[in-house]
C-alpha atoms as a PDB file:
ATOM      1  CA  UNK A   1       0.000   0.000   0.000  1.00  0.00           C
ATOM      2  CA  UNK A   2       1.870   3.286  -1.420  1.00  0.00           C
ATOM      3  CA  UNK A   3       0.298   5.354   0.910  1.00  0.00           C
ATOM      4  CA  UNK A   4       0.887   3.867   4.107  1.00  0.00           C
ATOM      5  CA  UNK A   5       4.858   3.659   2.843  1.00  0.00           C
ATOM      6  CA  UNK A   6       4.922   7.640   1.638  1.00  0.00           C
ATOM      7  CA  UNK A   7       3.515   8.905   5.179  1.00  0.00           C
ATOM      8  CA  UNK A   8       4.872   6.283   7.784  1.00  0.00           C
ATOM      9  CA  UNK A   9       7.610   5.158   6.685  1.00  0.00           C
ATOM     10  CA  UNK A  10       6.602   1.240   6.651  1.00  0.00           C
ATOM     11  CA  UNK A  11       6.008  -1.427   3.547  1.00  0.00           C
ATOM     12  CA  UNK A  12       2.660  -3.597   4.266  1.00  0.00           C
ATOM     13  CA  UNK A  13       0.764  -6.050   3.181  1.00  0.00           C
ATOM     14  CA  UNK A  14      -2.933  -5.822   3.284  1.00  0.00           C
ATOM     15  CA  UNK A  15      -4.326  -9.265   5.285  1.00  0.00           C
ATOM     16  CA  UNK A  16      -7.996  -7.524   5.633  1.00  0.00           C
ATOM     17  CA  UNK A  17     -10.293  -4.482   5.238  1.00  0.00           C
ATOM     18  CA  UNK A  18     -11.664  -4.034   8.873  1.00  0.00           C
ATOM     19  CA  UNK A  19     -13.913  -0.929   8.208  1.00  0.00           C
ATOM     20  CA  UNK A  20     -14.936   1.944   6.083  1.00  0.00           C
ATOM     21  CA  UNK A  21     -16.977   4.921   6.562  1.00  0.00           C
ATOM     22  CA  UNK A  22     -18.224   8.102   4.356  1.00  0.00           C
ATOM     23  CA  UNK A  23     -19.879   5.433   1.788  1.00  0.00           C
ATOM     24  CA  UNK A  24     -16.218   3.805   1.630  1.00  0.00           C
ATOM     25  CA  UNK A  25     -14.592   7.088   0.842  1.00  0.00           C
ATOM     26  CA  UNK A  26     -12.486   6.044   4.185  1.00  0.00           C
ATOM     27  CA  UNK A  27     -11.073   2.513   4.726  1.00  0.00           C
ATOM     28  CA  UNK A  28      -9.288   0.490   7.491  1.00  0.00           C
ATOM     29  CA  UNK A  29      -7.053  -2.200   6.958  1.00  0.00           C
ATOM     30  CA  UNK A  30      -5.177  -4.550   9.035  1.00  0.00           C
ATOM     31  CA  UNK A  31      -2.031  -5.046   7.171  1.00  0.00           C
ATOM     32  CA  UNK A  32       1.033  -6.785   8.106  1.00  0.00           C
ATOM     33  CA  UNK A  33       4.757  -4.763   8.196  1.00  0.00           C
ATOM     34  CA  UNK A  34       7.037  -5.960   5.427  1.00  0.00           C
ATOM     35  CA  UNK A  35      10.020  -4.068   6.362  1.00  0.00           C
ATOM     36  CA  UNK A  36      10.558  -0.054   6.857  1.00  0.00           C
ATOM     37  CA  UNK A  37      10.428   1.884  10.025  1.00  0.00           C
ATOM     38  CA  UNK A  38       8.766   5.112  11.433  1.00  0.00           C
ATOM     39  CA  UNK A  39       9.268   8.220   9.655  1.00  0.00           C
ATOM     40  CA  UNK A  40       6.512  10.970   9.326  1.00  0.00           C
ATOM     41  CA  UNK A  41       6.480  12.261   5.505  1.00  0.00           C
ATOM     42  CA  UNK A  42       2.841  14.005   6.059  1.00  0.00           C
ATOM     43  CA  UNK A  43       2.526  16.675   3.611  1.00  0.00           C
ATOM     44  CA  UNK A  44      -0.978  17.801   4.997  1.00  0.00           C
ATOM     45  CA  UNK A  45       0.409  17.660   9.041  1.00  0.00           C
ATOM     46  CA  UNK A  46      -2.198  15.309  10.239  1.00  0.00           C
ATOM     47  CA  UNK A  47       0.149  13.044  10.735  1.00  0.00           C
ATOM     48  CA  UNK A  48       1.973  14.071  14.674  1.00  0.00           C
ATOM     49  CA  UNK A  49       3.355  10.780  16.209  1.00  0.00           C
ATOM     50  CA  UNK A  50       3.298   7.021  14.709  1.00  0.00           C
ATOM     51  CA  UNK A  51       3.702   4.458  18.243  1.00  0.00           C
ATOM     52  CA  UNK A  52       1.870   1.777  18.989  1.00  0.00           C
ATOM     53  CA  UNK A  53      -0.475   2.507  21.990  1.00  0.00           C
ATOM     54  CA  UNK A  54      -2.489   0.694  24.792  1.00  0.00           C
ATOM     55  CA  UNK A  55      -5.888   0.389  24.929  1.00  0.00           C
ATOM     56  CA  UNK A  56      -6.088   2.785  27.990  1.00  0.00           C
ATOM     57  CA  UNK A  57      -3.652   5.391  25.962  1.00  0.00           C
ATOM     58  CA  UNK A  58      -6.561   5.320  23.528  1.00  0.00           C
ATOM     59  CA  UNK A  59      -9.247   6.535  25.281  1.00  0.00           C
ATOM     60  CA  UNK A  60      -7.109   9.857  25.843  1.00  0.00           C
ATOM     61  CA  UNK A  61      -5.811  10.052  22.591  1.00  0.00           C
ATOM     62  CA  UNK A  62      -6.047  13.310  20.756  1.00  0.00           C
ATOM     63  CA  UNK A  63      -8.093  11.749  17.401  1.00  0.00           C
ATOM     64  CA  UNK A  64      -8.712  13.823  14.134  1.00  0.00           C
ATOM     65  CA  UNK A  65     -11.834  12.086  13.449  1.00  0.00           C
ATOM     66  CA  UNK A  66     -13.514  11.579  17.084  1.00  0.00           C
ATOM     67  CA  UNK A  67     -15.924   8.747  16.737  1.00  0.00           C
ATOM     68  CA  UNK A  68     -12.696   6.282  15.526  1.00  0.00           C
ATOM     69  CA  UNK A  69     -12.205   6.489  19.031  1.00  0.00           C
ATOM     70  CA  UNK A  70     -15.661   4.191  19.621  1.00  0.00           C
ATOM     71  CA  UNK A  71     -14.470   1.872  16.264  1.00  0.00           C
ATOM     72  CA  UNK A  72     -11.207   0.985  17.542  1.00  0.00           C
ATOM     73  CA  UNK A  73     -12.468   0.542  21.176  1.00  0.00           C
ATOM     74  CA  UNK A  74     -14.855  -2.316  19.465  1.00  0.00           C
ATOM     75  CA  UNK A  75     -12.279  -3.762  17.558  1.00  0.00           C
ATOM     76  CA  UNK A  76      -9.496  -4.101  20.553  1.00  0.00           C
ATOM     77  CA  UNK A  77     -12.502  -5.143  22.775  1.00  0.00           C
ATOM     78  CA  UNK A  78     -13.728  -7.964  20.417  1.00  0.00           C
ATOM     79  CA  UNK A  79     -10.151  -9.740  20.624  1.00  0.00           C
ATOM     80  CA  UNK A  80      -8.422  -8.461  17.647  1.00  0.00           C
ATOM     81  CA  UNK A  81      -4.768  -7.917  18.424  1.00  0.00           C
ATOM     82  CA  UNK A  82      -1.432  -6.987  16.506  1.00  0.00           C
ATOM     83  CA  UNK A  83       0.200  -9.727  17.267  1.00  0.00           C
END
């Protein structure tokens, strides 16, 4: 996925799409890291830190869109993991 490699840094692999929203103008994958490493290349500055977090970090987490708070909450809650 070119676009996950041009703003993080990272070369994935997409294993599944997870979720969309806006009538699929927004998707969620869970990919897999190929090789790479964080580096912010964010042209349009939404992009301020890239760390994986806990699932109590989360629910503080500054979020540009608010209610992926609520999505990701499910998604950790239902068992999904990144390991």
């Amino acid at each position: 996925m070119r676009e996950v490699q041009e703003e993080t840094g990272f070369t994935v692999s997409v294993k599944k799409l997870v979720h969309t929203k806006f009538n699929g103008d927004i998707q969620y994958f869970e990919v897999e890291i190929e090789s790479g490493g964080p580096k912010i290349q964010d042209p349009d500055g939404l992009i301020y830190e890239i760390s994986w977090v806990s699932f109590e970090m989360l629910q503080e987490l500054p979020l540009t869109y608010e209610e992926d708070r609520d999505f990701l909450s499910r998604l950790l809650e239902s068992g999904w993991t990144t390991a």
